[in-house]
PDB file of N, CA and C in Angstrom:
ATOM      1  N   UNK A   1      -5.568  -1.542  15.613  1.00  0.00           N
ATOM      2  CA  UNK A   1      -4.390  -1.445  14.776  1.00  0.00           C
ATOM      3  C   UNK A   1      -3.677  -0.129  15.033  1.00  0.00           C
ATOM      4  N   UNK A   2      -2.646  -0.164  14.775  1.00  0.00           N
ATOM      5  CA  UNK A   2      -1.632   0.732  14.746  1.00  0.00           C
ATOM      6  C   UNK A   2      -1.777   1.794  13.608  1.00  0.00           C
ATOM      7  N   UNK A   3      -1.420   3.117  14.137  1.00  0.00           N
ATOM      8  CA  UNK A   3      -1.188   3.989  12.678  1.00  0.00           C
ATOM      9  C   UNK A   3       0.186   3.438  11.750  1.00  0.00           C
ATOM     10  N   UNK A   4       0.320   3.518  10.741  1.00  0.00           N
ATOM     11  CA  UNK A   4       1.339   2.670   9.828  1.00  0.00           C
ATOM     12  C   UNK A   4       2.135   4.233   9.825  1.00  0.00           C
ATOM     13  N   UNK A   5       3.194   4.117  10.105  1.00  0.00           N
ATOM     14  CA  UNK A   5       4.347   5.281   9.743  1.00  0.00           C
ATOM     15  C   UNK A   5       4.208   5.986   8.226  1.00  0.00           C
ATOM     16  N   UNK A   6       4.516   7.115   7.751  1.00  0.00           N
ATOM     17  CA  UNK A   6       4.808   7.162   6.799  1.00  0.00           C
ATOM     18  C   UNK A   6       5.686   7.442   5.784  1.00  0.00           C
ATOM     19  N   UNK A   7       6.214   7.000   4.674  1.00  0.00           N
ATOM     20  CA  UNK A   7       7.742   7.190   4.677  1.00  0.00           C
ATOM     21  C   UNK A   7       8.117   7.198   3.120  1.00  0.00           C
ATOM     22  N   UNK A   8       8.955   7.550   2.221  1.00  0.00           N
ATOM     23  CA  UNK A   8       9.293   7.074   0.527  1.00  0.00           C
ATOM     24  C   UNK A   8      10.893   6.752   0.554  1.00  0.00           C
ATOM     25  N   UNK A   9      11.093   5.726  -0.193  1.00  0.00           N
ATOM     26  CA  UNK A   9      11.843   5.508  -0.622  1.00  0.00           C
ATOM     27  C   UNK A   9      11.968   5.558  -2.096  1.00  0.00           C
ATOM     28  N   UNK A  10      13.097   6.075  -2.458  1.00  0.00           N
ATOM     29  CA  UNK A  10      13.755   6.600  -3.870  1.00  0.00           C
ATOM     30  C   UNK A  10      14.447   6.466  -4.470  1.00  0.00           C
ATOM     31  N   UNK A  11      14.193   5.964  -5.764  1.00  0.00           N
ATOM     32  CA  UNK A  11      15.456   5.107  -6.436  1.00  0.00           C
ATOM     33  C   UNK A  11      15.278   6.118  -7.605  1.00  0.00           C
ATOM     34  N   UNK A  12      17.008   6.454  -7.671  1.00  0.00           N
ATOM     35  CA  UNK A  12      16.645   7.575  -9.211  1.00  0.00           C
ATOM     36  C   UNK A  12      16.451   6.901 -10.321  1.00  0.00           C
ATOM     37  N   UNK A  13      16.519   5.869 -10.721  1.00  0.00           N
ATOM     38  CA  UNK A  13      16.749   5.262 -12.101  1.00  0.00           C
ATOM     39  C   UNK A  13      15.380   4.421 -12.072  1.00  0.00           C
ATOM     40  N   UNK A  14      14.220   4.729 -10.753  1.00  0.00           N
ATOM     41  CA  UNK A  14      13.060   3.540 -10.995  1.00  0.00           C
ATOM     42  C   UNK A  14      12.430   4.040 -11.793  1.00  0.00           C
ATOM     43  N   UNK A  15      12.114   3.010 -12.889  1.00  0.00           N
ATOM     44  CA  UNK A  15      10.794   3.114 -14.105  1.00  0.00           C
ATOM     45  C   UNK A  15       9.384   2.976 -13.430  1.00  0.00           C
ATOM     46  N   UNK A  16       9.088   2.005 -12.616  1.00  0.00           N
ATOM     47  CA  UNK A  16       7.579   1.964 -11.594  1.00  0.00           C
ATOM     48  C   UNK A  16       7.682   2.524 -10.092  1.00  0.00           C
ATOM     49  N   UNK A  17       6.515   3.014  -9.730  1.00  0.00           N
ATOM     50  CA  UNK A  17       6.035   3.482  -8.709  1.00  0.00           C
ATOM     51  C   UNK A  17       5.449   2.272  -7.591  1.00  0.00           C
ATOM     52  N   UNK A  18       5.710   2.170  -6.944  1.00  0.00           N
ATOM     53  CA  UNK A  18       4.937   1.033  -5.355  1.00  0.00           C
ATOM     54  C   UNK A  18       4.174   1.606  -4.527  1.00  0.00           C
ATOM     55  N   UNK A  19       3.029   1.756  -4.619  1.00  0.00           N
ATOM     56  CA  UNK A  19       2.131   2.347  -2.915  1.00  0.00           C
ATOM     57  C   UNK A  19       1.891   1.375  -2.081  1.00  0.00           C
ATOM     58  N   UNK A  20       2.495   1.285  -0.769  1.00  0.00           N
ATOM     59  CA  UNK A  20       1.622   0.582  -0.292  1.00  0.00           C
ATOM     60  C   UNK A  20       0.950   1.230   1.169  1.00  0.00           C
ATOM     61  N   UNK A  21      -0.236   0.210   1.097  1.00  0.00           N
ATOM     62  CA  UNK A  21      -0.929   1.697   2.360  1.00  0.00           C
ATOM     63  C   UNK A  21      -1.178   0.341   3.221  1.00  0.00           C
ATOM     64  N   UNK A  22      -0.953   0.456   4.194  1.00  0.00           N
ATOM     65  CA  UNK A  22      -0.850  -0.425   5.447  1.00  0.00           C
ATOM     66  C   UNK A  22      -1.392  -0.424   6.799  1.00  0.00           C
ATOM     67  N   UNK A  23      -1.573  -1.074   7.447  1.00  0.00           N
ATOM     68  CA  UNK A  23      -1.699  -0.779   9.099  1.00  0.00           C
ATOM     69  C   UNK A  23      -0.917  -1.110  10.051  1.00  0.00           C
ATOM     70  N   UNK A  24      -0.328  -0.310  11.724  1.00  0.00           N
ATOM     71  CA  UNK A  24       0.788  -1.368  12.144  1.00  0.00           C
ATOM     72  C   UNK A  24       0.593  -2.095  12.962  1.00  0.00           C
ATOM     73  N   UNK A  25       0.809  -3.613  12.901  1.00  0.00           N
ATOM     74  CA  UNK A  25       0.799  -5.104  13.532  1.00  0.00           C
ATOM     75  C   UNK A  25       1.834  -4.908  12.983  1.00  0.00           C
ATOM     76  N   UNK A  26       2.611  -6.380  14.000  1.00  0.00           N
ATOM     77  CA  UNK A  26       4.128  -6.973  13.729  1.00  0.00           C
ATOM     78  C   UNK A  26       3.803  -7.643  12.665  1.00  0.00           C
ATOM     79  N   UNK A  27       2.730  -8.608  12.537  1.00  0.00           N
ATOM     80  CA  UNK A  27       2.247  -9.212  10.998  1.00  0.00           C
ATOM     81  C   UNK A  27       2.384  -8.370   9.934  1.00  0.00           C
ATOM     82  N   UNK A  28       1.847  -7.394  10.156  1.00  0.00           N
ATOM     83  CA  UNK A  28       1.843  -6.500   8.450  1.00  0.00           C
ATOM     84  C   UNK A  28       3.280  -5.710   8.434  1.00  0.00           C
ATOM     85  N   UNK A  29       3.684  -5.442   9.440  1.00  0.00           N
ATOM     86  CA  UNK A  29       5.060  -4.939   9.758  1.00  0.00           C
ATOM     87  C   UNK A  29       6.289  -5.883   8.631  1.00  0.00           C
ATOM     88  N   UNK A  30       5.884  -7.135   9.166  1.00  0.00           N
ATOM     89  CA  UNK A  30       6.649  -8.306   8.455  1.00  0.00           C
ATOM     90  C   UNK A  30       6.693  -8.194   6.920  1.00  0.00           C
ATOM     91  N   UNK A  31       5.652  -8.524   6.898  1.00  0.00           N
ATOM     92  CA  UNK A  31       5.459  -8.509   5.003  1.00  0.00           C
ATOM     93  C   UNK A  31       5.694  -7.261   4.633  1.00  0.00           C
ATOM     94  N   UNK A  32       5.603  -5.665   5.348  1.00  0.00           N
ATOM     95  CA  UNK A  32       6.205  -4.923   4.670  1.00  0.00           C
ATOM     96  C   UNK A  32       7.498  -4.673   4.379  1.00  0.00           C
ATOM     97  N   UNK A  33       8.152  -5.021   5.426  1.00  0.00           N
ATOM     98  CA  UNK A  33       9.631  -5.481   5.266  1.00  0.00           C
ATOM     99  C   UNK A  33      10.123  -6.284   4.030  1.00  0.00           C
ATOM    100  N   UNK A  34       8.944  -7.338   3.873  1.00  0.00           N
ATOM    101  CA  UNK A  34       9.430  -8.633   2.697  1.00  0.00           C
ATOM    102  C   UNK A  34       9.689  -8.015   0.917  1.00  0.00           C
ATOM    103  N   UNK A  35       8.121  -7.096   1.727  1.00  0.00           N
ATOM    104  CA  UNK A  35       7.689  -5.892   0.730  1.00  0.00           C
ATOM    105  C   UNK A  35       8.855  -5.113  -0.479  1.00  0.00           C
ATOM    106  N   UNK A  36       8.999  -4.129   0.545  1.00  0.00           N
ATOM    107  CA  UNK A  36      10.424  -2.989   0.657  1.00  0.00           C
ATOM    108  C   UNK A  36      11.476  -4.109   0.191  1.00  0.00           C
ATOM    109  N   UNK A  37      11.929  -4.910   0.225  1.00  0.00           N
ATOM    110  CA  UNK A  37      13.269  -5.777   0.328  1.00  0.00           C
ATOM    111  C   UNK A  37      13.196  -6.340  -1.497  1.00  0.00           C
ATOM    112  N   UNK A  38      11.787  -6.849  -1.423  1.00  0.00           N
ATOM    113  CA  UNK A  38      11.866  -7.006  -3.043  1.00  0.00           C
ATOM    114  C   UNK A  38      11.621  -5.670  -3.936  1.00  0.00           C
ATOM    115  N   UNK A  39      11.262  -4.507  -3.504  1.00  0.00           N
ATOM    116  CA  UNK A  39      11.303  -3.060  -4.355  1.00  0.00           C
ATOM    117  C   UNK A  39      12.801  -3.007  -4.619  1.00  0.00           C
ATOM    118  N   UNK A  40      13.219  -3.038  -3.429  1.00  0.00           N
ATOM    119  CA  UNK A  40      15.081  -2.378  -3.840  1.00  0.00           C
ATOM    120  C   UNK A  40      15.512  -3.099  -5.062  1.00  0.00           C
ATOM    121  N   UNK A  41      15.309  -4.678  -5.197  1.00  0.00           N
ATOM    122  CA  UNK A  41      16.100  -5.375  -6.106  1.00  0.00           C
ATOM    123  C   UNK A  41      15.334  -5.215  -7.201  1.00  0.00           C
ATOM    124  N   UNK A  42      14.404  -4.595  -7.010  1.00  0.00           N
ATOM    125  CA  UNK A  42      13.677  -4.208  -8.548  1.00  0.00           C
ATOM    126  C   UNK A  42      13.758  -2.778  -9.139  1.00  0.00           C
ATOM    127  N   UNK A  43      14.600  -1.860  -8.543  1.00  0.00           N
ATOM    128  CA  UNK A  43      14.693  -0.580  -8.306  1.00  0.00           C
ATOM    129  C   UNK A  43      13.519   0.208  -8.406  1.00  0.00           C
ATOM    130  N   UNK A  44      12.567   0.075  -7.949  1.00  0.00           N
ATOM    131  CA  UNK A  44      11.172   1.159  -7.778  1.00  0.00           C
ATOM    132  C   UNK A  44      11.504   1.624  -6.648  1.00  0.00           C
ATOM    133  N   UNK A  45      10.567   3.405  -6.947  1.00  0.00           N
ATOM    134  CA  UNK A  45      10.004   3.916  -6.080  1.00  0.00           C
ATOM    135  C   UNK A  45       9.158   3.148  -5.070  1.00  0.00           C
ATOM    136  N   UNK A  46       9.068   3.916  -4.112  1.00  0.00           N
ATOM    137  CA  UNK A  46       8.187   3.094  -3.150  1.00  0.00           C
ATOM    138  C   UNK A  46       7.920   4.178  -2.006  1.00  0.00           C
ATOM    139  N   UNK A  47       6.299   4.017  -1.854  1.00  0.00           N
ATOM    140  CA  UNK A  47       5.732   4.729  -0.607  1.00  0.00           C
ATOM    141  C   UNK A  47       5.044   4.528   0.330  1.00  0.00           C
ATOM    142  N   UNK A  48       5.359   4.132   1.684  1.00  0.00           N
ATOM    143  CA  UNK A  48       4.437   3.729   2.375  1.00  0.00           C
ATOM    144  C   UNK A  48       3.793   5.074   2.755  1.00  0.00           C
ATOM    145  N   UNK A  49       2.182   4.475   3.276  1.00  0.00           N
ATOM    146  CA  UNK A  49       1.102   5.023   3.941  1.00  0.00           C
ATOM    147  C   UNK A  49      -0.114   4.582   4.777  1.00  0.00           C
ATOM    148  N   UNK A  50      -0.379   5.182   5.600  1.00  0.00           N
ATOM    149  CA  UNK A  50      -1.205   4.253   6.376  1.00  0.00           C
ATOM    150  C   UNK A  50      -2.379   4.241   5.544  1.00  0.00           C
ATOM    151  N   UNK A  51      -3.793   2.909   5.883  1.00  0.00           N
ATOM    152  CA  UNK A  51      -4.833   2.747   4.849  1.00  0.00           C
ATOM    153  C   UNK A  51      -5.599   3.859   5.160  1.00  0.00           C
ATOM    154  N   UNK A  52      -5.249   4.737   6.300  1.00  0.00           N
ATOM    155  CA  UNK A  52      -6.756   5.910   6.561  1.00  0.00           C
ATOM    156  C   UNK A  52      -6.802   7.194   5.459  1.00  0.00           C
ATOM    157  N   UNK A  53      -5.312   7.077   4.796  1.00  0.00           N
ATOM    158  CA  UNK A  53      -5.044   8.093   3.815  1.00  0.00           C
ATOM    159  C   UNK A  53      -5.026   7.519   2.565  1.00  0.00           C
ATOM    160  N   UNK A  54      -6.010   6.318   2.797  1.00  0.00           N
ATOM    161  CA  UNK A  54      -6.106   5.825   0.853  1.00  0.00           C
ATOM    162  C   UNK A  54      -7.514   7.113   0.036  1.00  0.00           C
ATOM    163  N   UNK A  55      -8.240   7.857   0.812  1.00  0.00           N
ATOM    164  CA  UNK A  55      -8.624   8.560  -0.310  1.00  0.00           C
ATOM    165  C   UNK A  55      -8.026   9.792  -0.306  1.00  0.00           C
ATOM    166  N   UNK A  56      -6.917   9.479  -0.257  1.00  0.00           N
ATOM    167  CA  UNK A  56      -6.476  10.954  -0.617  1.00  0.00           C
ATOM    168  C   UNK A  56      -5.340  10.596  -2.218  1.00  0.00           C
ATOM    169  N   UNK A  57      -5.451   8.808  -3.006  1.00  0.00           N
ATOM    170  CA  UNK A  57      -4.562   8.324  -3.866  1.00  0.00           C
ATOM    171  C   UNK A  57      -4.781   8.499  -4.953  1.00  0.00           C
ATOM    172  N   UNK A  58      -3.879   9.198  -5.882  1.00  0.00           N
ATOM    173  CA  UNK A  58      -4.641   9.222  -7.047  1.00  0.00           C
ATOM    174  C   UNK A  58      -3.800   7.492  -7.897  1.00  0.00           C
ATOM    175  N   UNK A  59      -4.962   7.039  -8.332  1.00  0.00           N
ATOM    176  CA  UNK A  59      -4.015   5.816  -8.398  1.00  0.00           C
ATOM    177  C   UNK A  59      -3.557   5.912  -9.684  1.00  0.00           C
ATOM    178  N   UNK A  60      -3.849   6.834 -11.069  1.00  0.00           N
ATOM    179  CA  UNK A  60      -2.668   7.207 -11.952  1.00  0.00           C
ATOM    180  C   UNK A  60      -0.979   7.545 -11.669  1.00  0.00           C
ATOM    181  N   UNK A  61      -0.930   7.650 -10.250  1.00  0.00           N
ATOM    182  CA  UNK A  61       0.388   8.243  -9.962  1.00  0.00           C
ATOM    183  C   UNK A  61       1.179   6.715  -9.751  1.00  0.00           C
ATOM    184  N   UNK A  62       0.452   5.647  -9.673  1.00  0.00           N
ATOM    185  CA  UNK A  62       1.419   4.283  -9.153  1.00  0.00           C
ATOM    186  C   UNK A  62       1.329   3.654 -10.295  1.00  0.00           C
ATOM    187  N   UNK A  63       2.357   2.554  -9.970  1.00  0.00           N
ATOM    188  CA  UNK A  63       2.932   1.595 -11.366  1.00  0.00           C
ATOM    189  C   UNK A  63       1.738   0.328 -10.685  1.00  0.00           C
ATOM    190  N   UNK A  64       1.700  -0.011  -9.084  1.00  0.00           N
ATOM    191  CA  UNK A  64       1.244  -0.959  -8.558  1.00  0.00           C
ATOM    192  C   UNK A  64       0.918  -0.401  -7.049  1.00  0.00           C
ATOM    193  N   UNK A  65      -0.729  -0.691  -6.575  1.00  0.00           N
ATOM    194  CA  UNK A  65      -0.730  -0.326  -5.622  1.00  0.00           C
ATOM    195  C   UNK A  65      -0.983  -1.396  -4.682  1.00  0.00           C
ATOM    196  N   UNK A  66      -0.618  -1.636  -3.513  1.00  0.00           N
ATOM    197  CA  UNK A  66      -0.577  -3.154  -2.042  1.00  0.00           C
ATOM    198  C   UNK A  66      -1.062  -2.616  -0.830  1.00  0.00           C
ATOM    199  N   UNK A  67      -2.432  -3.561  -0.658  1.00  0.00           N
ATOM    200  CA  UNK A  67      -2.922  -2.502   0.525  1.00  0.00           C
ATOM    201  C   UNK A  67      -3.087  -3.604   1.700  1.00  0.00           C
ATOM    202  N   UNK A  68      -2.514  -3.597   2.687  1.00  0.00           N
ATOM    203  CA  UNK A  68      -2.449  -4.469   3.588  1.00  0.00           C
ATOM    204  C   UNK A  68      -2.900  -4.128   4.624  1.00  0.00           C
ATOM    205  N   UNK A  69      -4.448  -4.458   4.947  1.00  0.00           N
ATOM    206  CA  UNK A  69      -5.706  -4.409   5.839  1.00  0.00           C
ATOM    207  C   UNK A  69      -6.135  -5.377   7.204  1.00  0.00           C
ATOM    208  N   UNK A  70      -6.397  -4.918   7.765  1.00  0.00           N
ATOM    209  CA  UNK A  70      -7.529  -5.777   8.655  1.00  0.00           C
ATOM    210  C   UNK A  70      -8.941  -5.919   8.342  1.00  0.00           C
ATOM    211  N   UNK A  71      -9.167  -7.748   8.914  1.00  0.00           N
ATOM    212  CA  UNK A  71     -10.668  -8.012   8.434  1.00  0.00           C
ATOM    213  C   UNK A  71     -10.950  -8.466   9.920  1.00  0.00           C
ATOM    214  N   UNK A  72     -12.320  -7.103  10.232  1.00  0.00           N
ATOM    215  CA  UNK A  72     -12.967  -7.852  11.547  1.00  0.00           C
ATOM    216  C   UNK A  72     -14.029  -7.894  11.566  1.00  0.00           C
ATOM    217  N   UNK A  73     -14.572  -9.258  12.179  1.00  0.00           N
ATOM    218  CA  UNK A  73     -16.027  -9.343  12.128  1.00  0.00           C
ATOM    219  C   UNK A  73     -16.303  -9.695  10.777  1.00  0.00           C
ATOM    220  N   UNK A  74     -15.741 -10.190   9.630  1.00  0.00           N
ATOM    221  CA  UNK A  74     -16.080 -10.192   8.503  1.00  0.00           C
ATOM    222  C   UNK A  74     -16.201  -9.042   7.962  1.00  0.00           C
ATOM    223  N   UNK A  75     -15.686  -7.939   8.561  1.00  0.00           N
ATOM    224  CA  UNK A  75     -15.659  -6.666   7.538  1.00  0.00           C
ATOM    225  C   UNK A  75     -14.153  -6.462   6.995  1.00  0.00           C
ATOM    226  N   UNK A  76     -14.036  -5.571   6.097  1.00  0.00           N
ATOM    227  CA  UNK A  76     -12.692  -5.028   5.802  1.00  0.00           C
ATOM    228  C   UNK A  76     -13.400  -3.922   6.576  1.00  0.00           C
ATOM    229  N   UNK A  77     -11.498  -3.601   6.706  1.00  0.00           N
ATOM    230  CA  UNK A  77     -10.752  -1.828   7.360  1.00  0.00           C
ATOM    231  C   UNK A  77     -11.741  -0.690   6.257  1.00  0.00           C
ATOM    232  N   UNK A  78     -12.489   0.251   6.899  1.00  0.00           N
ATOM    233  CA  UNK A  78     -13.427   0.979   5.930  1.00  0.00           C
ATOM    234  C   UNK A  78     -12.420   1.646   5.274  1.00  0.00           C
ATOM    235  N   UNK A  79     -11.200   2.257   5.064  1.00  0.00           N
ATOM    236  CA  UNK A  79     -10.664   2.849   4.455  1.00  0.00           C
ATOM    237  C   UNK A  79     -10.438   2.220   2.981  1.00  0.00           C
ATOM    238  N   UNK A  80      -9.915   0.913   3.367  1.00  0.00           N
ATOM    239  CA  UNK A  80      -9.606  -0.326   2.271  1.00  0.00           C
ATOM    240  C   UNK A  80     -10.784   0.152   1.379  1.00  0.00           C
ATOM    241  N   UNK A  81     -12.336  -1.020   2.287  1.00  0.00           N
ATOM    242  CA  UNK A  81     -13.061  -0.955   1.485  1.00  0.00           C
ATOM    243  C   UNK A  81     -14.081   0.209   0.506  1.00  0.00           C
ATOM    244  N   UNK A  82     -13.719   1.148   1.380  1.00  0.00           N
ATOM    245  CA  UNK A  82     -13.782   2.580   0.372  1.00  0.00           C
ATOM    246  C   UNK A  82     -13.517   2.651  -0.799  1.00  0.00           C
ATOM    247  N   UNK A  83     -11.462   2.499  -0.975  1.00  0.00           N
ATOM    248  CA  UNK A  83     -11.035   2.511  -1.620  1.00  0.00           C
ATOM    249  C   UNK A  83     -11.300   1.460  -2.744  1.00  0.00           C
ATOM    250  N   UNK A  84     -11.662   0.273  -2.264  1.00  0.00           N
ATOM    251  CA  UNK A  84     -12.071  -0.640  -3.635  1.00  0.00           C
ATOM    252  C   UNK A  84     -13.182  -0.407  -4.434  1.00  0.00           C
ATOM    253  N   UNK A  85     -13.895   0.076  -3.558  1.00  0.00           N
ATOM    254  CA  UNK A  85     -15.331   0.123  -4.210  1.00  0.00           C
ATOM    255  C   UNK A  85     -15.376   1.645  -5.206  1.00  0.00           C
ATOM    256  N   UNK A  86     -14.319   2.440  -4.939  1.00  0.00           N
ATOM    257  CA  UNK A  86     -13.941   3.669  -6.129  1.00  0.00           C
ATOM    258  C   UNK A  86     -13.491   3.256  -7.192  1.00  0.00           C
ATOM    259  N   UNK A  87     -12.790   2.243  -6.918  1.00  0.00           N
ATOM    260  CA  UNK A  87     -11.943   1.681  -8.128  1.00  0.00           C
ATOM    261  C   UNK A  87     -12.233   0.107  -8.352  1.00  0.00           C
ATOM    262  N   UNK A  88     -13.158  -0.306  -8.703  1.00  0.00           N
ATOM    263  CA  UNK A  88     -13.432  -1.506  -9.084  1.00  0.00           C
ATOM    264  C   UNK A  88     -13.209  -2.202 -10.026  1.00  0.00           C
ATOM    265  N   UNK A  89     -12.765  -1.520 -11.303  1.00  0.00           N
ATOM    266  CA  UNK A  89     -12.140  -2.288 -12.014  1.00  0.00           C
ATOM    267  C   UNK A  89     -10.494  -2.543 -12.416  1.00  0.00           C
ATOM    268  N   UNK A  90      -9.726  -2.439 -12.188  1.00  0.00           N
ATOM    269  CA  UNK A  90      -8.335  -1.713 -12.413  1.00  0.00           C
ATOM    270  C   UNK A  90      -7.760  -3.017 -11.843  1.00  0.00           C
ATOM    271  N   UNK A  91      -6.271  -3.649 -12.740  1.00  0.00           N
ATOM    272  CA  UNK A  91      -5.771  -4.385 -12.448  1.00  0.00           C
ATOM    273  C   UNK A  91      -4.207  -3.965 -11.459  1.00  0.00           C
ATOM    274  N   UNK A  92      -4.151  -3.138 -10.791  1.00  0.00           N
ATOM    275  CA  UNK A  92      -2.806  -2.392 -10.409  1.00  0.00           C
ATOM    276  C   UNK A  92      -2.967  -2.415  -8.912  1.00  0.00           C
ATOM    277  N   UNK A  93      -4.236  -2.642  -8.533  1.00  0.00           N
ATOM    278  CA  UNK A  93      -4.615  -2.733  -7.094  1.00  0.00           C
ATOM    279  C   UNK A  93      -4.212  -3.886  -6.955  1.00  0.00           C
ATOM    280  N   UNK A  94      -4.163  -4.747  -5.649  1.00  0.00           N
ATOM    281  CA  UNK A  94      -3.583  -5.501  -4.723  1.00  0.00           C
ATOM    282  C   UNK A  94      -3.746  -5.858  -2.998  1.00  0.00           C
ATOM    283  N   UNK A  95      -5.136  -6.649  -2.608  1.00  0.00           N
ATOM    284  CA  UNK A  95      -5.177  -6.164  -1.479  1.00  0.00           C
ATOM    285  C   UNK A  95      -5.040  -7.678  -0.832  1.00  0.00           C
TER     286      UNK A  95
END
């Protein structure tokens, strides 16, 4: 996989926050696009990041967090599954 760019977009008037931490394929590329396209019409913040910098999230800082991974071999991306297994109960995650 690709390193995922990293980037924010900023809406002054957004009430919620969007993380999403990603990897780059044209597949996940896609849906982040689909992603981003429904934030604007909802006016949120929004931040992409790649998944290798999910422990660095504090996830009090997001309204909703979308983590769009690779599964190989029957594993998840270790960053992902890091990250779930810190936060196991919380309904704001999204993977």
């Amino acid at each position: 996989m690709d390193i995922a760019k990293t980037f924010t977009v900023t809406e002054p008037q957004a009430k919620h926050k969007l993380l999403i931490a990603t990897q780059g394929s044209d597949y996940k590329n896609a849906v982040l696009e689909g992603l981003i396209a429904a934030a604007k019409t909802r006016q949120m913040t929004l931040e992409v990041i790649d998944v290798s910098s999910l422990s660095t999230v504090d996830i009090e800082e997001w309204s909703v967090i979308v983590i769009i991974h690779t599964w190989e071999n029957w594993q998840p991306q270790v960053n992902a599954l890091e990250f779930a297994q810190r936060h196991p109960n919380t309904d704001k995650i999204v993977f």
